[in-house]
PDB file of N, CA and C in Angstrom:
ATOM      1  N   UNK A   1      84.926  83.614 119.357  1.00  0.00           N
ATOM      2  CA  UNK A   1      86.213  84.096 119.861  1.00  0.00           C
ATOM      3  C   UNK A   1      86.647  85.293 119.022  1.00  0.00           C
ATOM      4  N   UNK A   2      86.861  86.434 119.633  1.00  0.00           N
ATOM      5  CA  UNK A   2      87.247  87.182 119.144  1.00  0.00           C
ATOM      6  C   UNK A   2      88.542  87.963 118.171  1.00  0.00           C
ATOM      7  N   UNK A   3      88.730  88.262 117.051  1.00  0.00           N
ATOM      8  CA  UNK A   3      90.643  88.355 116.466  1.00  0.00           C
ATOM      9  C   UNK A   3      91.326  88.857 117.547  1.00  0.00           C
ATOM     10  N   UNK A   4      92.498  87.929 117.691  1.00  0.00           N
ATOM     11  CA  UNK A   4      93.363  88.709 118.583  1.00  0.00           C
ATOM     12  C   UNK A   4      93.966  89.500 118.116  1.00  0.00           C
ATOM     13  N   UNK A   5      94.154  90.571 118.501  1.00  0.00           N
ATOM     14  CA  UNK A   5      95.292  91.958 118.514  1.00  0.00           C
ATOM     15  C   UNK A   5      96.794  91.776 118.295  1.00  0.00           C
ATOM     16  N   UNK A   6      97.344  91.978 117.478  1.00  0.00           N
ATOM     17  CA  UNK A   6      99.015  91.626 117.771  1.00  0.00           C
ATOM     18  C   UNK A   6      99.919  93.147 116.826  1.00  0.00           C
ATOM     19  N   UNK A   7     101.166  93.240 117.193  1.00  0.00           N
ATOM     20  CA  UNK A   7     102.131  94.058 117.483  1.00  0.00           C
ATOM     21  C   UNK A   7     103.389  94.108 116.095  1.00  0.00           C
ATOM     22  N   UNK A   8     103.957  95.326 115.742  1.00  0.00           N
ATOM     23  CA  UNK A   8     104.842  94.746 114.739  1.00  0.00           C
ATOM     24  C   UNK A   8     105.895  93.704 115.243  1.00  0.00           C
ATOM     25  N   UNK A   9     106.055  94.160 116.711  1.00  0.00           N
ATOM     26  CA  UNK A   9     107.220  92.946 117.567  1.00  0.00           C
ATOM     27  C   UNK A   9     106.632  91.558 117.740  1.00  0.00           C
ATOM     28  N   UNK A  10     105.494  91.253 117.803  1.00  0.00           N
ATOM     29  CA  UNK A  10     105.183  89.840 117.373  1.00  0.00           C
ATOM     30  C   UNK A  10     105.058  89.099 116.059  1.00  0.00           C
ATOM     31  N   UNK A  11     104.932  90.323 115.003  1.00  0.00           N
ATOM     32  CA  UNK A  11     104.495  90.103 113.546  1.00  0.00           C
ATOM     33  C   UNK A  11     105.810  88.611 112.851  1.00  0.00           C
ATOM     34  N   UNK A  12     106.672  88.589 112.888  1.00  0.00           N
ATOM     35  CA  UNK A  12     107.136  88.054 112.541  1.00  0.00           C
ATOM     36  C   UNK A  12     107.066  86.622 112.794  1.00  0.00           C
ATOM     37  N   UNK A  13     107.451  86.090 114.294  1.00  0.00           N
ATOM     38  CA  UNK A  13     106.859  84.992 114.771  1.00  0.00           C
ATOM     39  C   UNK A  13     105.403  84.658 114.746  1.00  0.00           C
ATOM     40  N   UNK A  14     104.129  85.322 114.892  1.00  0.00           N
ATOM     41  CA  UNK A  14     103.081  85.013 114.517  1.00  0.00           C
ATOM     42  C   UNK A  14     102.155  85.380 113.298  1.00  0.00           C
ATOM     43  N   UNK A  15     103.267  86.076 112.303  1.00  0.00           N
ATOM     44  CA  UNK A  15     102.493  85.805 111.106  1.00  0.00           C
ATOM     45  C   UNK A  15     103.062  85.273 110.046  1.00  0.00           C
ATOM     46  N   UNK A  16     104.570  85.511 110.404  1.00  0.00           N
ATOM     47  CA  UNK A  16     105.755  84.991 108.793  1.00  0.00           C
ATOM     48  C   UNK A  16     105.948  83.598 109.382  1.00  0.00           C
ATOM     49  N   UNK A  17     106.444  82.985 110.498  1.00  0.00           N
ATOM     50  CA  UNK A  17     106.642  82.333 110.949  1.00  0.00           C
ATOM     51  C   UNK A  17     105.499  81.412 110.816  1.00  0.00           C
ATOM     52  N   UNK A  18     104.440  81.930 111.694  1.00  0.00           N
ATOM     53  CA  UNK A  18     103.150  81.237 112.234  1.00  0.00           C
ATOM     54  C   UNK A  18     102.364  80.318 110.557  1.00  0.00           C
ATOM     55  N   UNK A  19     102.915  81.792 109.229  1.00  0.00           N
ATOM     56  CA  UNK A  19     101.751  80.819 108.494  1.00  0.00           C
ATOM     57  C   UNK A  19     102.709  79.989 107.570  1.00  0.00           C
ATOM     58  N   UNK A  20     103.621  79.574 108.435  1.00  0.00           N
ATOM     59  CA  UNK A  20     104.338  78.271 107.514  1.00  0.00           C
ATOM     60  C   UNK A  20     103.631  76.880 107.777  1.00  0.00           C
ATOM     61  N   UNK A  21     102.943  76.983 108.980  1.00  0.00           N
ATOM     62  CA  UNK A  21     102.412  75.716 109.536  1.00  0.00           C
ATOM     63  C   UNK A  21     100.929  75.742 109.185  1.00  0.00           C
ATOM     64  N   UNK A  22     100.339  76.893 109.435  1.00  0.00           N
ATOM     65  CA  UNK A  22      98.695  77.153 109.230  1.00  0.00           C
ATOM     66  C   UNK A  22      98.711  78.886 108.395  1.00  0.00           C
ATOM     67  N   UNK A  23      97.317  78.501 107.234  1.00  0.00           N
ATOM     68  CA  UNK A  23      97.504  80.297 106.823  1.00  0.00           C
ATOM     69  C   UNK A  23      97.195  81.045 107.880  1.00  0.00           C
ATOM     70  N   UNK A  24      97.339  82.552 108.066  1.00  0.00           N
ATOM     71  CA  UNK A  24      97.123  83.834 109.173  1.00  0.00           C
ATOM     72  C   UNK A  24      96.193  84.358 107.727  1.00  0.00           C
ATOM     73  N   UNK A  25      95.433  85.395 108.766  1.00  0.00           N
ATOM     74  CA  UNK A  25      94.835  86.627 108.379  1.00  0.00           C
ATOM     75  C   UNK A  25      95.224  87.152 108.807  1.00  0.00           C
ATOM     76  N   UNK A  26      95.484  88.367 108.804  1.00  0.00           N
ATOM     77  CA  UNK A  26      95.634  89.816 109.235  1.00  0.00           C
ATOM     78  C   UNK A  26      94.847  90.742 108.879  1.00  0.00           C
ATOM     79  N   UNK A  27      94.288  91.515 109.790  1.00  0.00           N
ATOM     80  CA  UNK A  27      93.073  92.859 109.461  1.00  0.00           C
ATOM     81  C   UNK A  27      93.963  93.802 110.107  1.00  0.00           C
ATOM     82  N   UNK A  28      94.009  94.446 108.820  1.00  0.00           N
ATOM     83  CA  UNK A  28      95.263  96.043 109.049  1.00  0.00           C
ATOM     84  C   UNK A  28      94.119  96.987 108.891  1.00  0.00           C
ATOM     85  N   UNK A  29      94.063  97.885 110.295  1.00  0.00           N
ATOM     86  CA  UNK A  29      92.797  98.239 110.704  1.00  0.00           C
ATOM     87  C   UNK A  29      93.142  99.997 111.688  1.00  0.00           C
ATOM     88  N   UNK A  30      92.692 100.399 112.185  1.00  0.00           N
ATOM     89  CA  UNK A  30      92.539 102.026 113.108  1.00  0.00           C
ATOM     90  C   UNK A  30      90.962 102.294 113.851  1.00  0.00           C
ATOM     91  N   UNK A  31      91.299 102.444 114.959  1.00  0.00           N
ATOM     92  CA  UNK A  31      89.654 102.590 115.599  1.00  0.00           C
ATOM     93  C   UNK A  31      88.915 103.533 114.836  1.00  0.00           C
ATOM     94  N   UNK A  32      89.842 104.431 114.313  1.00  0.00           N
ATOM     95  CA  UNK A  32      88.654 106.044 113.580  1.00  0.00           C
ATOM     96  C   UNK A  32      88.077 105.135 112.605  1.00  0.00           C
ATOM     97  N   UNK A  33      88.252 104.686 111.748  1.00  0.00           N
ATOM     98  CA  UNK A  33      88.193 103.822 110.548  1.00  0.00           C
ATOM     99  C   UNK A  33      86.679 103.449 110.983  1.00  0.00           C
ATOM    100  N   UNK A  34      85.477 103.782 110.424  1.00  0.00           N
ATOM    101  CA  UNK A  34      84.411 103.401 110.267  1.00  0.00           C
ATOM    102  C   UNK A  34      83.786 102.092 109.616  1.00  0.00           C
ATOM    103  N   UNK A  35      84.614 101.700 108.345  1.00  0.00           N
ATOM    104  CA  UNK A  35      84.587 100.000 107.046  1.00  0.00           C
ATOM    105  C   UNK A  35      85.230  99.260 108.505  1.00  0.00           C
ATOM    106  N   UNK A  36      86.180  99.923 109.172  1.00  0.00           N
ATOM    107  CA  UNK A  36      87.262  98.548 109.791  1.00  0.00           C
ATOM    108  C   UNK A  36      86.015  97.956 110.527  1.00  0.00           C
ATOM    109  N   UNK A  37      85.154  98.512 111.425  1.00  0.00           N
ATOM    110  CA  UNK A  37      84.567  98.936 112.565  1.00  0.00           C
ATOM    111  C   UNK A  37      83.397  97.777 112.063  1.00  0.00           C
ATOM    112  N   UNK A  38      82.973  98.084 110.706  1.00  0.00           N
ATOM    113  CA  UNK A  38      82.105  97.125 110.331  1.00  0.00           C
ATOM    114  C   UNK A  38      82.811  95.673 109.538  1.00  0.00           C
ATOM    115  N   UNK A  39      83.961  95.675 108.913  1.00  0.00           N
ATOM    116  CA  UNK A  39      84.655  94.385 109.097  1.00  0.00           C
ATOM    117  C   UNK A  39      85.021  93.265 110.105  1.00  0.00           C
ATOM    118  N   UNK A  40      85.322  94.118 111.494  1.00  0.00           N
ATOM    119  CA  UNK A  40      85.565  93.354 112.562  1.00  0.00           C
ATOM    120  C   UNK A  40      84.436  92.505 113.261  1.00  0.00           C
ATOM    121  N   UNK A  41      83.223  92.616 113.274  1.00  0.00           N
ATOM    122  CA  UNK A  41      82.358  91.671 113.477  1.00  0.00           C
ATOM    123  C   UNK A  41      82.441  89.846 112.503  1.00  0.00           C
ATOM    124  N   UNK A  42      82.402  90.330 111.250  1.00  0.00           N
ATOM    125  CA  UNK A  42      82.526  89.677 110.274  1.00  0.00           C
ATOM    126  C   UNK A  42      83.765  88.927 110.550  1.00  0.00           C
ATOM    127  N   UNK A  43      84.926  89.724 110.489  1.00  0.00           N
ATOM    128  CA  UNK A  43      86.031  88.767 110.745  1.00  0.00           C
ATOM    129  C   UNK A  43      86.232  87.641 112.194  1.00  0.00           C
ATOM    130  N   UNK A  44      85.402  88.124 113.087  1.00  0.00           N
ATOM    131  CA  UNK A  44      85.358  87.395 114.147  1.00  0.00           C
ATOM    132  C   UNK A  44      84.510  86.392 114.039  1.00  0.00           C
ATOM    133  N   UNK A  45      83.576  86.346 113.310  1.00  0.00           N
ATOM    134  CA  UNK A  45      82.667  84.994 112.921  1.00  0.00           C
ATOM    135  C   UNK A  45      83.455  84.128 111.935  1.00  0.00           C
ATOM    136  N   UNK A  46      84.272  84.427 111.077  1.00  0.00           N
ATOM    137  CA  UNK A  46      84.879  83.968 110.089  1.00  0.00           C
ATOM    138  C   UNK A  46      85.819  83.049 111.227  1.00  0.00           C
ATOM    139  N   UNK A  47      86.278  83.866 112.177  1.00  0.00           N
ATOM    140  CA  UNK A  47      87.678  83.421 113.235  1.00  0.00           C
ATOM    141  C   UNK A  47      87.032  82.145 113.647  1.00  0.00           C
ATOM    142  N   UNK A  48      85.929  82.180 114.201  1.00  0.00           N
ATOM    143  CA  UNK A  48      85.209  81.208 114.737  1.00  0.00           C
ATOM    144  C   UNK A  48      84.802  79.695 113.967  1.00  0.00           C
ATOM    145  N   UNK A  49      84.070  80.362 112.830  1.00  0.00           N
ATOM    146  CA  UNK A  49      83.823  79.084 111.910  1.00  0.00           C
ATOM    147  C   UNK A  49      85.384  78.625 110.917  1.00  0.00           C
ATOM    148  N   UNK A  50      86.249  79.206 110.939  1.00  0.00           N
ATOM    149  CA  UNK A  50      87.270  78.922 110.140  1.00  0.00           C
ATOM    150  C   UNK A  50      88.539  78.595 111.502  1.00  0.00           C
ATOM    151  N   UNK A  51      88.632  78.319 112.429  1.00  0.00           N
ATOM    152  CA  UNK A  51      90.100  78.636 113.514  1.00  0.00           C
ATOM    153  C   UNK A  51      90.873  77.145 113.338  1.00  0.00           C
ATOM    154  N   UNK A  52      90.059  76.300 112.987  1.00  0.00           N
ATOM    155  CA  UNK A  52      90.753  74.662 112.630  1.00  0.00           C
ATOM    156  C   UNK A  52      92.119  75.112 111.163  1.00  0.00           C
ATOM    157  N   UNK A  53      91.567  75.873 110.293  1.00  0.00           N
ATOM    158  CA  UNK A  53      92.378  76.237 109.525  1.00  0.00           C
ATOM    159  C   UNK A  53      92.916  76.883 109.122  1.00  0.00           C
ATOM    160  N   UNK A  54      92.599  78.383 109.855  1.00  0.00           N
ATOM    161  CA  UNK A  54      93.351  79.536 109.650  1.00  0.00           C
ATOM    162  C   UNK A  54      93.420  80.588 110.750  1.00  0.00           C
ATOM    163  N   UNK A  55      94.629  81.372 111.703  1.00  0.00           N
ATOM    164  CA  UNK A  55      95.140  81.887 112.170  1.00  0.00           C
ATOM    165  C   UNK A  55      94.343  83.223 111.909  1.00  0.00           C
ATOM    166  N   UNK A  56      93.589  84.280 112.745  1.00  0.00           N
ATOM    167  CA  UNK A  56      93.181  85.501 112.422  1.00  0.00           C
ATOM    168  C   UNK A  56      94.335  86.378 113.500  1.00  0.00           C
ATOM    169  N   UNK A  57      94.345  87.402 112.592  1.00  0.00           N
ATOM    170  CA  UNK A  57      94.911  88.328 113.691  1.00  0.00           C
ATOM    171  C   UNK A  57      94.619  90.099 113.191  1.00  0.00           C
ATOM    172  N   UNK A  58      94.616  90.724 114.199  1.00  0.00           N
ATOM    173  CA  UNK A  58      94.639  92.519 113.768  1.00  0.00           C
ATOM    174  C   UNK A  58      95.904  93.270 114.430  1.00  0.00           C
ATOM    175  N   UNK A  59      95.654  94.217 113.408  1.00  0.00           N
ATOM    176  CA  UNK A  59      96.954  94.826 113.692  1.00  0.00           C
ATOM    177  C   UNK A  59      96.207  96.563 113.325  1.00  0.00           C
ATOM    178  N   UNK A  60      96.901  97.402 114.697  1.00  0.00           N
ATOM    179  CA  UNK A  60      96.207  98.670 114.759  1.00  0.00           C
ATOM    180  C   UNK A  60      97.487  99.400 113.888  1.00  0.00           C
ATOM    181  N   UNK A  61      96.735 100.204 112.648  1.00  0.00           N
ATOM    182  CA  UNK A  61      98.003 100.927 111.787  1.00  0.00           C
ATOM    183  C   UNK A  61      98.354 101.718 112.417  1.00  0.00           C
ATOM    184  N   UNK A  62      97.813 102.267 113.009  1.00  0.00           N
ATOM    185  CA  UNK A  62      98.096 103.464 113.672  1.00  0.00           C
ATOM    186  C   UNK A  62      99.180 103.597 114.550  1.00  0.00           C
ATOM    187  N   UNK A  63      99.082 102.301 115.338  1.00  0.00           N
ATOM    188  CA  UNK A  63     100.247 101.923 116.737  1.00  0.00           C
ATOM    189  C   UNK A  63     101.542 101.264 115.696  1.00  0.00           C
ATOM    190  N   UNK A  64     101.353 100.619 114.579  1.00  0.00           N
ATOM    191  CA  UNK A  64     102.185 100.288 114.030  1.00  0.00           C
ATOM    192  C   UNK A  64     102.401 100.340 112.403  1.00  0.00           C
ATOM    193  N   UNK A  65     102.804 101.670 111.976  1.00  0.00           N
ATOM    194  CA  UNK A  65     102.841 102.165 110.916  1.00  0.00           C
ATOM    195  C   UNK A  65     103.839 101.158 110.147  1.00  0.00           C
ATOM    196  N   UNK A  66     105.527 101.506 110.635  1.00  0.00           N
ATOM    197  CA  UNK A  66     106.322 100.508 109.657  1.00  0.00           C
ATOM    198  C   UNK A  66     105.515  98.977 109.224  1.00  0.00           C
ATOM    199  N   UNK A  67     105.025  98.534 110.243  1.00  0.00           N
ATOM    200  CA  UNK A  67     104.346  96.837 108.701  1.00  0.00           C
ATOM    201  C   UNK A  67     103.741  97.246 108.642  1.00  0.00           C
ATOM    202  N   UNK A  68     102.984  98.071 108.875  1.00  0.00           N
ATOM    203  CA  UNK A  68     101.762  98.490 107.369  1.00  0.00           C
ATOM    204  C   UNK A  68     102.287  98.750 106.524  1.00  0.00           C
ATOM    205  N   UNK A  69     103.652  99.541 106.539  1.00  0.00           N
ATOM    206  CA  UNK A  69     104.040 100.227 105.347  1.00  0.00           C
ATOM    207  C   UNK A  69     104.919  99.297 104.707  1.00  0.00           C
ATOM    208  N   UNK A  70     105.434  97.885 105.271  1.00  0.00           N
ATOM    209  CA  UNK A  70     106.305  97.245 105.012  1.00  0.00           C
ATOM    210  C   UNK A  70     104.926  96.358 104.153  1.00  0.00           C
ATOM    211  N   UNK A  71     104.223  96.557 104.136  1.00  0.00           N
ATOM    212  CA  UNK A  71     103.107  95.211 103.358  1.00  0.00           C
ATOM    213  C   UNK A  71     102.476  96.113 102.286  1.00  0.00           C
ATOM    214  N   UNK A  72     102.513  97.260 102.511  1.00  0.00           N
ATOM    215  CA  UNK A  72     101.866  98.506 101.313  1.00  0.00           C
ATOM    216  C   UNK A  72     100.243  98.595 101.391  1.00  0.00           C
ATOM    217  N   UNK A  73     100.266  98.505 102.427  1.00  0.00           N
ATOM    218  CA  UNK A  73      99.166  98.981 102.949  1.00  0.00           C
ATOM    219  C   UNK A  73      98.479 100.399 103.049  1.00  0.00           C
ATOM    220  N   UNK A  74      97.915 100.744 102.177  1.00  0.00           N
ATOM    221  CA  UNK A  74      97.473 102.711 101.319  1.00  0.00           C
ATOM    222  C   UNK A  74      96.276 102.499 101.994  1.00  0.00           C
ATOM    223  N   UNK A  75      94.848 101.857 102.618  1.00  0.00           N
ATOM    224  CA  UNK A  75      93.961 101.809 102.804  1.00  0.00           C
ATOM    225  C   UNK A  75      93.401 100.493 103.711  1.00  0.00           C
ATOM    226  N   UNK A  76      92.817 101.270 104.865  1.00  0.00           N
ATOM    227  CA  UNK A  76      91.960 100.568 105.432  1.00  0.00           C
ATOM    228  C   UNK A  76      90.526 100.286 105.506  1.00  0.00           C
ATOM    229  N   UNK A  77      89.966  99.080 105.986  1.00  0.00           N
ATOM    230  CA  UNK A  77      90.659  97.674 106.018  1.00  0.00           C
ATOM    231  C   UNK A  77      91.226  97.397 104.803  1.00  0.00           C
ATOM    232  N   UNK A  78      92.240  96.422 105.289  1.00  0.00           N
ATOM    233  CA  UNK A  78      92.863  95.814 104.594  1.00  0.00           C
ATOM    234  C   UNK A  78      93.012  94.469 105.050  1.00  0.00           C
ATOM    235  N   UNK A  79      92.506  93.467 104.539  1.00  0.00           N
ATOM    236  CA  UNK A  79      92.881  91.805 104.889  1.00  0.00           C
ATOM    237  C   UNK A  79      93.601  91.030 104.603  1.00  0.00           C
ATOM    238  N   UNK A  80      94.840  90.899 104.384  1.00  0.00           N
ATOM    239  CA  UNK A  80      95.611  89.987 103.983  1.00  0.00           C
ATOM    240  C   UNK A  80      95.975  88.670 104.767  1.00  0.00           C
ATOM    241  N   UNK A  81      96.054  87.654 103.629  1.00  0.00           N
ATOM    242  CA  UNK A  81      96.466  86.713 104.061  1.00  0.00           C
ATOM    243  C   UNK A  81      97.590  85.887 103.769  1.00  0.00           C
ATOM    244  N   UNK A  82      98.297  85.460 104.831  1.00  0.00           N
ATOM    245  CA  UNK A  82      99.657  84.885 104.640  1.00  0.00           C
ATOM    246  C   UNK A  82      99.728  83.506 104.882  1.00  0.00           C
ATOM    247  N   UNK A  83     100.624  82.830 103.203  1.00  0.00           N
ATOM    248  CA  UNK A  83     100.750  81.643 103.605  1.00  0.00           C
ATOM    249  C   UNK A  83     102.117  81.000 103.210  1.00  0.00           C
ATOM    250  N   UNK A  84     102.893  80.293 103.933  1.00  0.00           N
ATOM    251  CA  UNK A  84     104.358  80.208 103.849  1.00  0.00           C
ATOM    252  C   UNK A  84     105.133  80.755 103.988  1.00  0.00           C
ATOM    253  N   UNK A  85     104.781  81.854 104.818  1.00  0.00           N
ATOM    254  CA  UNK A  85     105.312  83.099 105.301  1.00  0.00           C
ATOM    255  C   UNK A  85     105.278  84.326 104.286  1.00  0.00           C
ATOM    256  N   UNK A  86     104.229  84.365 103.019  1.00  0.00           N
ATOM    257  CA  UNK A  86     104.459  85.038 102.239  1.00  0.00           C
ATOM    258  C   UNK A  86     102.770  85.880 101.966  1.00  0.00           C
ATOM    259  N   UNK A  87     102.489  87.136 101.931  1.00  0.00           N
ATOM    260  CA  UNK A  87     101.087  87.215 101.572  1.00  0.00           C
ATOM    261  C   UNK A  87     100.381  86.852 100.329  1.00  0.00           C
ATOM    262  N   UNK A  88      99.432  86.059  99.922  1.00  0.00           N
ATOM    263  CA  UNK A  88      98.939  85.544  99.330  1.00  0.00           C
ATOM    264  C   UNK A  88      97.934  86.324  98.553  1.00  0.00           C
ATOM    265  N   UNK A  89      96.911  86.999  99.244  1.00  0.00           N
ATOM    266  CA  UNK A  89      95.500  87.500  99.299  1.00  0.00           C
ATOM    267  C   UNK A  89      95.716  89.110 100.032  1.00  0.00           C
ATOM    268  N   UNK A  90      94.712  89.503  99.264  1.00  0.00           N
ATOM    269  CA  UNK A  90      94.713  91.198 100.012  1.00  0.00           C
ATOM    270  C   UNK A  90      93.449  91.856  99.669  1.00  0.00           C
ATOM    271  N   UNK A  91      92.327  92.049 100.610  1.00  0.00           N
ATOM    272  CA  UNK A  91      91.380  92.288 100.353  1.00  0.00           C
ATOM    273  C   UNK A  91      91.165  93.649 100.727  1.00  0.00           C
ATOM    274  N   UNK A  92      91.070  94.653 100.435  1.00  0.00           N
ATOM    275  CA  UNK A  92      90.705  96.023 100.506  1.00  0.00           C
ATOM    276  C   UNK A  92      89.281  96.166 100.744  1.00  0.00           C
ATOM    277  N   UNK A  93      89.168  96.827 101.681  1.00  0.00           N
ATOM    278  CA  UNK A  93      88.138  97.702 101.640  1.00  0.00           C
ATOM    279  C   UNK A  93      87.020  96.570 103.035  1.00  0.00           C
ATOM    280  N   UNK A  94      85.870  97.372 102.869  1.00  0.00           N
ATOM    281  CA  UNK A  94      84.461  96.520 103.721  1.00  0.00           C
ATOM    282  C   UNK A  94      83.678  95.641 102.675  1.00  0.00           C
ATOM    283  N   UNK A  95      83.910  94.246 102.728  1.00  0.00           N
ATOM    284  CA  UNK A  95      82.987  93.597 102.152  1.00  0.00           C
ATOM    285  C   UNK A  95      82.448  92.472 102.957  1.00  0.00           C
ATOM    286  N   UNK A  96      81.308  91.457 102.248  1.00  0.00           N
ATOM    287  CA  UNK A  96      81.018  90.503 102.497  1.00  0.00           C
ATOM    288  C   UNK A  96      81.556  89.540 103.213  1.00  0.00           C
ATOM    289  N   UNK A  97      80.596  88.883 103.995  1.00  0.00           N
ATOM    290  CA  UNK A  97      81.496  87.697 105.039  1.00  0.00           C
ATOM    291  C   UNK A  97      81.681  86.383 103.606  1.00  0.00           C
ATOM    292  N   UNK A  98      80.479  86.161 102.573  1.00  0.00           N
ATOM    293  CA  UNK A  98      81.180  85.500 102.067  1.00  0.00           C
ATOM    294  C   UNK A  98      81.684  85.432 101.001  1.00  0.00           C
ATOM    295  N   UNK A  99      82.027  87.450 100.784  1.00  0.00           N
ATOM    296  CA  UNK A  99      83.599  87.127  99.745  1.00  0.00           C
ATOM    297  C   UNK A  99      84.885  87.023 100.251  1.00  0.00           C
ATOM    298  N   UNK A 100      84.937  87.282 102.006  1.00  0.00           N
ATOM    299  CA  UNK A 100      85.636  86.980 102.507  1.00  0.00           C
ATOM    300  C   UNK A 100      86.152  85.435 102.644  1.00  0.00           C
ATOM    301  N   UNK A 101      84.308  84.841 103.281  1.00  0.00           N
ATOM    302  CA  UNK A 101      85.100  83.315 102.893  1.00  0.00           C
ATOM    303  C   UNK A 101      85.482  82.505 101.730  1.00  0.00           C
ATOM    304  N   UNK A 102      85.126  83.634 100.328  1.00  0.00           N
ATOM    305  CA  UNK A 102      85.217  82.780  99.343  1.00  0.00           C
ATOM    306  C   UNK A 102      86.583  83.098  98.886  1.00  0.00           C
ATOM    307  N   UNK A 103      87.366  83.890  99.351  1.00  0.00           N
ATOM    308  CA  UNK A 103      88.746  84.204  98.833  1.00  0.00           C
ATOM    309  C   UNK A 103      89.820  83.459  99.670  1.00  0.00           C
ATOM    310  N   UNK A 104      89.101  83.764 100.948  1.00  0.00           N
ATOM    311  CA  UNK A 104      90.042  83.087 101.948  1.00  0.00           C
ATOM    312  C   UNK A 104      89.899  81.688 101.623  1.00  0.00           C
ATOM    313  N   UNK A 105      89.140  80.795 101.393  1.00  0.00           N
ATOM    314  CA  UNK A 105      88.647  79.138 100.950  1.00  0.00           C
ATOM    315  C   UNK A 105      89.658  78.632  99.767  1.00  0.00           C
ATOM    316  N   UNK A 106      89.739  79.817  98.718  1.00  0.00           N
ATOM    317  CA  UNK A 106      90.718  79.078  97.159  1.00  0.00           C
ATOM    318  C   UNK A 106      91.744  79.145  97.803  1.00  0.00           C
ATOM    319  N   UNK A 107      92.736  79.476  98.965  1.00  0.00           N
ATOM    320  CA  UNK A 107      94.016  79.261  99.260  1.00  0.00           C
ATOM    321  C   UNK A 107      94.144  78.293 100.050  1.00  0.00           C
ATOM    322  N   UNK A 108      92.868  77.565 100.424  1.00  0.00           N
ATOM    323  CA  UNK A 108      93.218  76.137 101.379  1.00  0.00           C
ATOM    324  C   UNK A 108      93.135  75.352 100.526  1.00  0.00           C
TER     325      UNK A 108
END
């Protein structure tokens, strides 16, 4: 299953909101962005083997500059993850699926 796409007008209910109950990811991302381009495969397998416990979502910077800029977001990708409505984790840059799962794993 693929990350769903979401909006700064949903951000609140499905990511501040959403990770009071379950953590979210977020991939703060831009189609030009070449790392994003090769993150997004990765994150969609992660979505798949991880969706029992954690919420994925993307968000295009481009269409929505203010929360990027409201999370301080200087560089894409960027992965953060939110839990209790608060970001937890922030992974910069293109890496590994499993330093992805190994960062995302110490917050469950």
């Amino acid at each position: 299953m693929p990350v769903l796409e979401i909006s700064s007008n949903e951000f609140q209910a499905k990511v501040i909101e959403g990770s009071k109950a379950k953590p979210v990811v977020v991939d703060f991302w831009a189609p030009w962005c070449g790392p994003c381009r090769m993150v997004s495969p990765v994150l969609d397998e992660l979505s798949n083997e991880m969706a029992a416990r954690i919420t994925f979502f993307k968000l295009n910077t481009d269409e929505n500059q203010q929360t990027a800029s409201q999370f301080g977001v200087m560089s894409i990708p960027t992965v953060m993850l939110f839990k209790g409505g608060e970001p937890v984790e922030r992974i910069i840059g293109a890496t590994t699926k499993n330093n992805f799962k190994e960062k995302l794993e110490a917050h469950l």
